[in-house]
Protein backbone atom coordinates (compact mmCIF):
# COMPACT_ATOMS: atom_id res chain seq x y z
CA UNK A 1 10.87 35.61 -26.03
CA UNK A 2 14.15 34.04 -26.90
CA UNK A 3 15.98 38.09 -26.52
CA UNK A 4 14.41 38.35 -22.91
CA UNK A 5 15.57 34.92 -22.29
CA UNK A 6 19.02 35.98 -23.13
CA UNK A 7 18.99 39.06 -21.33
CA UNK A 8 17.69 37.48 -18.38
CA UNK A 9 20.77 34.28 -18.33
CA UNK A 10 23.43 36.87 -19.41
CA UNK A 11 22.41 39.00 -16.50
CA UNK A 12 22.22 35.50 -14.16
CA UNK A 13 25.42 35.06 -15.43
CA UNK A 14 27.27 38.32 -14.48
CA UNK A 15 25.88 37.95 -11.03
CA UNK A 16 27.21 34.46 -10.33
CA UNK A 17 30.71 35.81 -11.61
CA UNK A 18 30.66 38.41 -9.30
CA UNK A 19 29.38 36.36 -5.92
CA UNK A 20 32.03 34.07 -6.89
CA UNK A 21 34.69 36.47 -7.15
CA UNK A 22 33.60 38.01 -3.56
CA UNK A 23 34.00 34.74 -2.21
CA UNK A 24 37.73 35.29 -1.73
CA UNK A 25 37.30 37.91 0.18
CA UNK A 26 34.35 36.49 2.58
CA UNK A 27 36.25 33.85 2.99
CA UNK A 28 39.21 35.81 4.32
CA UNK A 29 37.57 38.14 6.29
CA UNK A 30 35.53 35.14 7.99
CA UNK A 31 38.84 33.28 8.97
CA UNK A 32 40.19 36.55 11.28
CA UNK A 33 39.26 35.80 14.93
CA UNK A 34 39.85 39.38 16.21
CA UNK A 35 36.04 40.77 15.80
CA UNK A 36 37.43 44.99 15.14
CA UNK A 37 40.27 43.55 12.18
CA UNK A 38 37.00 41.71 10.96
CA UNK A 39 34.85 44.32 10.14
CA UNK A 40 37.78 46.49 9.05
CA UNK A 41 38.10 43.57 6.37
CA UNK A 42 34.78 43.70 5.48
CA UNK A 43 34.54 47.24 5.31
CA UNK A 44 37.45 47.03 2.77
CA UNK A 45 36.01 44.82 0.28
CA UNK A 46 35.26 47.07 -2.57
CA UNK A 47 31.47 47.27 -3.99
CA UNK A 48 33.19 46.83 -7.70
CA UNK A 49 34.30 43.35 -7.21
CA UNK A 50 35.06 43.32 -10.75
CA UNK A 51 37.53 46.49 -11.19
CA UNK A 52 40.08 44.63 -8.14
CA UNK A 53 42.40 42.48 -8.07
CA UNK A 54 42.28 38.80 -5.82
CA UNK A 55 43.22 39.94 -2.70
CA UNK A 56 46.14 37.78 -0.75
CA UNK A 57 45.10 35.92 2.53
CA UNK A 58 45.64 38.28 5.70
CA UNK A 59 48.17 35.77 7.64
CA UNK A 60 50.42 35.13 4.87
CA UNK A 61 52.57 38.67 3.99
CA UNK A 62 52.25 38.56 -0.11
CA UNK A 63 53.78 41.09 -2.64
CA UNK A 64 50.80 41.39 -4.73
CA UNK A 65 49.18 45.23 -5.08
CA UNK A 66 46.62 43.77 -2.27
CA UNK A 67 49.64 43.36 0.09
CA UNK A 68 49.09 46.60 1.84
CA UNK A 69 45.26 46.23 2.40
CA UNK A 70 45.71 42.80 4.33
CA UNK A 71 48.89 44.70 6.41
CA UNK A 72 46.07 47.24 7.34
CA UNK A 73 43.53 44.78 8.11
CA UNK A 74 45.77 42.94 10.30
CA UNK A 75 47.38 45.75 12.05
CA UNK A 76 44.96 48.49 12.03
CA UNK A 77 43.01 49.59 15.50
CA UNK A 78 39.57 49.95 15.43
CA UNK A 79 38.51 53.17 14.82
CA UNK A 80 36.64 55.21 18.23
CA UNK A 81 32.60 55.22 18.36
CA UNK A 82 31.59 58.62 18.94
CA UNK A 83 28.65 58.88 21.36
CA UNK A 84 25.64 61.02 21.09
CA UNK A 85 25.09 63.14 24.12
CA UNK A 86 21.53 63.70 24.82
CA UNK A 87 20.12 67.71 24.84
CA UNK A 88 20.55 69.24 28.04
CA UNK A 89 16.53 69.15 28.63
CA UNK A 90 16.36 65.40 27.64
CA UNK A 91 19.11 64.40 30.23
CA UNK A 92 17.91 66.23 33.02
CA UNK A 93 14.20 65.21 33.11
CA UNK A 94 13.20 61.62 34.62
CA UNK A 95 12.20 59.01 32.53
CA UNK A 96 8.51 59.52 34.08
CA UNK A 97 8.19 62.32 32.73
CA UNK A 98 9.75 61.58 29.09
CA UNK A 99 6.94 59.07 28.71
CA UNK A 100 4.86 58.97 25.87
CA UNK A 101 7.34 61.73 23.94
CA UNK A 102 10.17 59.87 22.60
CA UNK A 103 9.85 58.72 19.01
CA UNK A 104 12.46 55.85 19.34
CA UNK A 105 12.31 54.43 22.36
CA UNK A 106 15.16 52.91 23.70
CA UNK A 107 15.34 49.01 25.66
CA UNK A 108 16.10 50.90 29.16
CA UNK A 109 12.57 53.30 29.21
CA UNK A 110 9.52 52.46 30.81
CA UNK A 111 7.29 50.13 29.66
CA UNK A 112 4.29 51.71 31.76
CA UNK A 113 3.34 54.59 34.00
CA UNK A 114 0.52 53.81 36.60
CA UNK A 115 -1.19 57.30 37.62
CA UNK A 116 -4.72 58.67 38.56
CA UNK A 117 -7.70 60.75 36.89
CA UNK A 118 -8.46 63.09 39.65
CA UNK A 119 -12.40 63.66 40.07
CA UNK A 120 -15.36 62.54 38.57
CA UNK A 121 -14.16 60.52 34.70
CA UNK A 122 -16.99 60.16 32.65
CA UNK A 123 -15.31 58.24 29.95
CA UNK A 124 -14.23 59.38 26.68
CA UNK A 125 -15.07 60.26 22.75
CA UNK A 126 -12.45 60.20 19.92
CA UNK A 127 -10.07 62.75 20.44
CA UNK A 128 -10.76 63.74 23.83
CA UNK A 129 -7.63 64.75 25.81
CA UNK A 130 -7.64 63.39 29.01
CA UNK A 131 -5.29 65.00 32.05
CA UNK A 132 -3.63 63.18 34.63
CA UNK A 133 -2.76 63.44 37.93
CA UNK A 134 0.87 63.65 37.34
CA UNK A 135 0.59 66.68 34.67
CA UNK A 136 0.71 63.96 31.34
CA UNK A 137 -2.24 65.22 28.48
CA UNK A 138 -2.88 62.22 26.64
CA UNK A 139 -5.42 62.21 23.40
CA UNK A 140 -7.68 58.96 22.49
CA UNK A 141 -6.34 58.29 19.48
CA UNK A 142 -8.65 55.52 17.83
CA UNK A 143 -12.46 55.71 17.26
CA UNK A 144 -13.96 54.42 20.26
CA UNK A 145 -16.41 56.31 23.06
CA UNK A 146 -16.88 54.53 25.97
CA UNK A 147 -19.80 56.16 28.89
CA UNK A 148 -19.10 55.29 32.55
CA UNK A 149 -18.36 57.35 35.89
CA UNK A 150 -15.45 56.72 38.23
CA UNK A 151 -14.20 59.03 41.25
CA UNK A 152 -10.29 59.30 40.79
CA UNK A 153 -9.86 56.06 38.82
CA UNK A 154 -6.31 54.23 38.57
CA UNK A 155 -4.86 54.97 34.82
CA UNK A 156 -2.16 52.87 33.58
CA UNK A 157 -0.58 53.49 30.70
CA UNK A 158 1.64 50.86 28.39
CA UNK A 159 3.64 50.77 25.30
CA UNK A 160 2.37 48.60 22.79
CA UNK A 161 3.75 47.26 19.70
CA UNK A 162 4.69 49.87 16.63
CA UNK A 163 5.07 52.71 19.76
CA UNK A 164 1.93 53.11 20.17
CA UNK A 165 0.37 53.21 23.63
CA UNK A 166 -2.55 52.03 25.38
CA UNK A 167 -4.93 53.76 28.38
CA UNK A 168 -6.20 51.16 31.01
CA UNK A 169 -8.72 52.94 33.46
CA UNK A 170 -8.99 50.40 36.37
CA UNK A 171 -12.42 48.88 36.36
CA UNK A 172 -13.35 48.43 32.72
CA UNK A 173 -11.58 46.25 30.41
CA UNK A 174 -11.66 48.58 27.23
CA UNK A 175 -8.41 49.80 26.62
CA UNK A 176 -8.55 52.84 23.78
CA UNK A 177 -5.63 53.74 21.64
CA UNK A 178 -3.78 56.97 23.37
CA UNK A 179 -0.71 59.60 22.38
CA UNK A 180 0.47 62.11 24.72
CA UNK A 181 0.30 65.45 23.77
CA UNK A 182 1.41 67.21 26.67
């Protein structure tokens, strides 16, 4: 008991030395107002804090071996973001018709797509694909069966939380589990 006791404060004790000696160089990077020279000064503080040397405070010019790091902090422009273009498919098809296939979707994409069932619905059974009047196949994915006829009913379609989306037929107020598969 009294071995994993001193295991366990000599290990509590390395890891206050170390926060403290990071502190520094929080501190410093905290106190820059320009928001790019800011995360270059984070991004500089090394993972090792204990192989380094105290860095010198980025408005003062110091001759210390940390000297040059604060000149590049201070001086240094941020470096470009490099933007993902999309596939050619992906950018040329609406977001209508994206819906349902992305597997992050971004803040910008629909929420819902209102459509139709043309003809006679019957309801559904687990796994039944169900197609839409706008082309979209969508699958019940959950374990519910549900037995009613409607003539062309409304559909609407929303995302829910986790990306997972929900099938609304207008005039019942069961609302099965769904993933497009086509």
């Amino acid at each position: 008991m009294n071995k994993l006791l001193l295991a366990g404060s000599t290990v509590m004790l390395a890891a206050s030395t170390l926060a403290s000696a990071d502190d520094g160089d929080l501190a410093r990077c905290r106190a820059i107002t320009d928001a790019s020279a800011r995360l270059v000064c984070y991004d500089a503080i090394p993972l090792a804090a204990a192989t380094r040397a105290p860095a010198a405070p980025v408005a003062a010019p110091a001759a210390s071996a940390s000297a040059p790091l604060a000149a590049t902090v201070a001086t240094r422009a941020p470096a470009p973001v490099e933007e993902r273009a999309l596939p050619a498919t992906a950018a040329a098809k609406p977001a209508a018709d994206q819906f349902g296939l992305e597997n992050k979707p971004p803040k910008d994409q629909l929420q819902e797509i209102i459509t139709r069932i043309d003809g006679t619905f019957d309801g559904w059974v687990p796994n039944q694909r169900i197609r839409l009047a706008n082309g979209q196949v969508w699958q019940i994915a959950d374990d519910t069966s549900r037995w009613f006829t409607f003539v062309n009913p409304k559909v609407t379609i929303w995302r829910g939380t986790f990306g997972v989306f929900y099938m609304n037929i207008e005039g019942h107020n069961q609302s099965p589990r769904v993933k497009r598969v086509q």
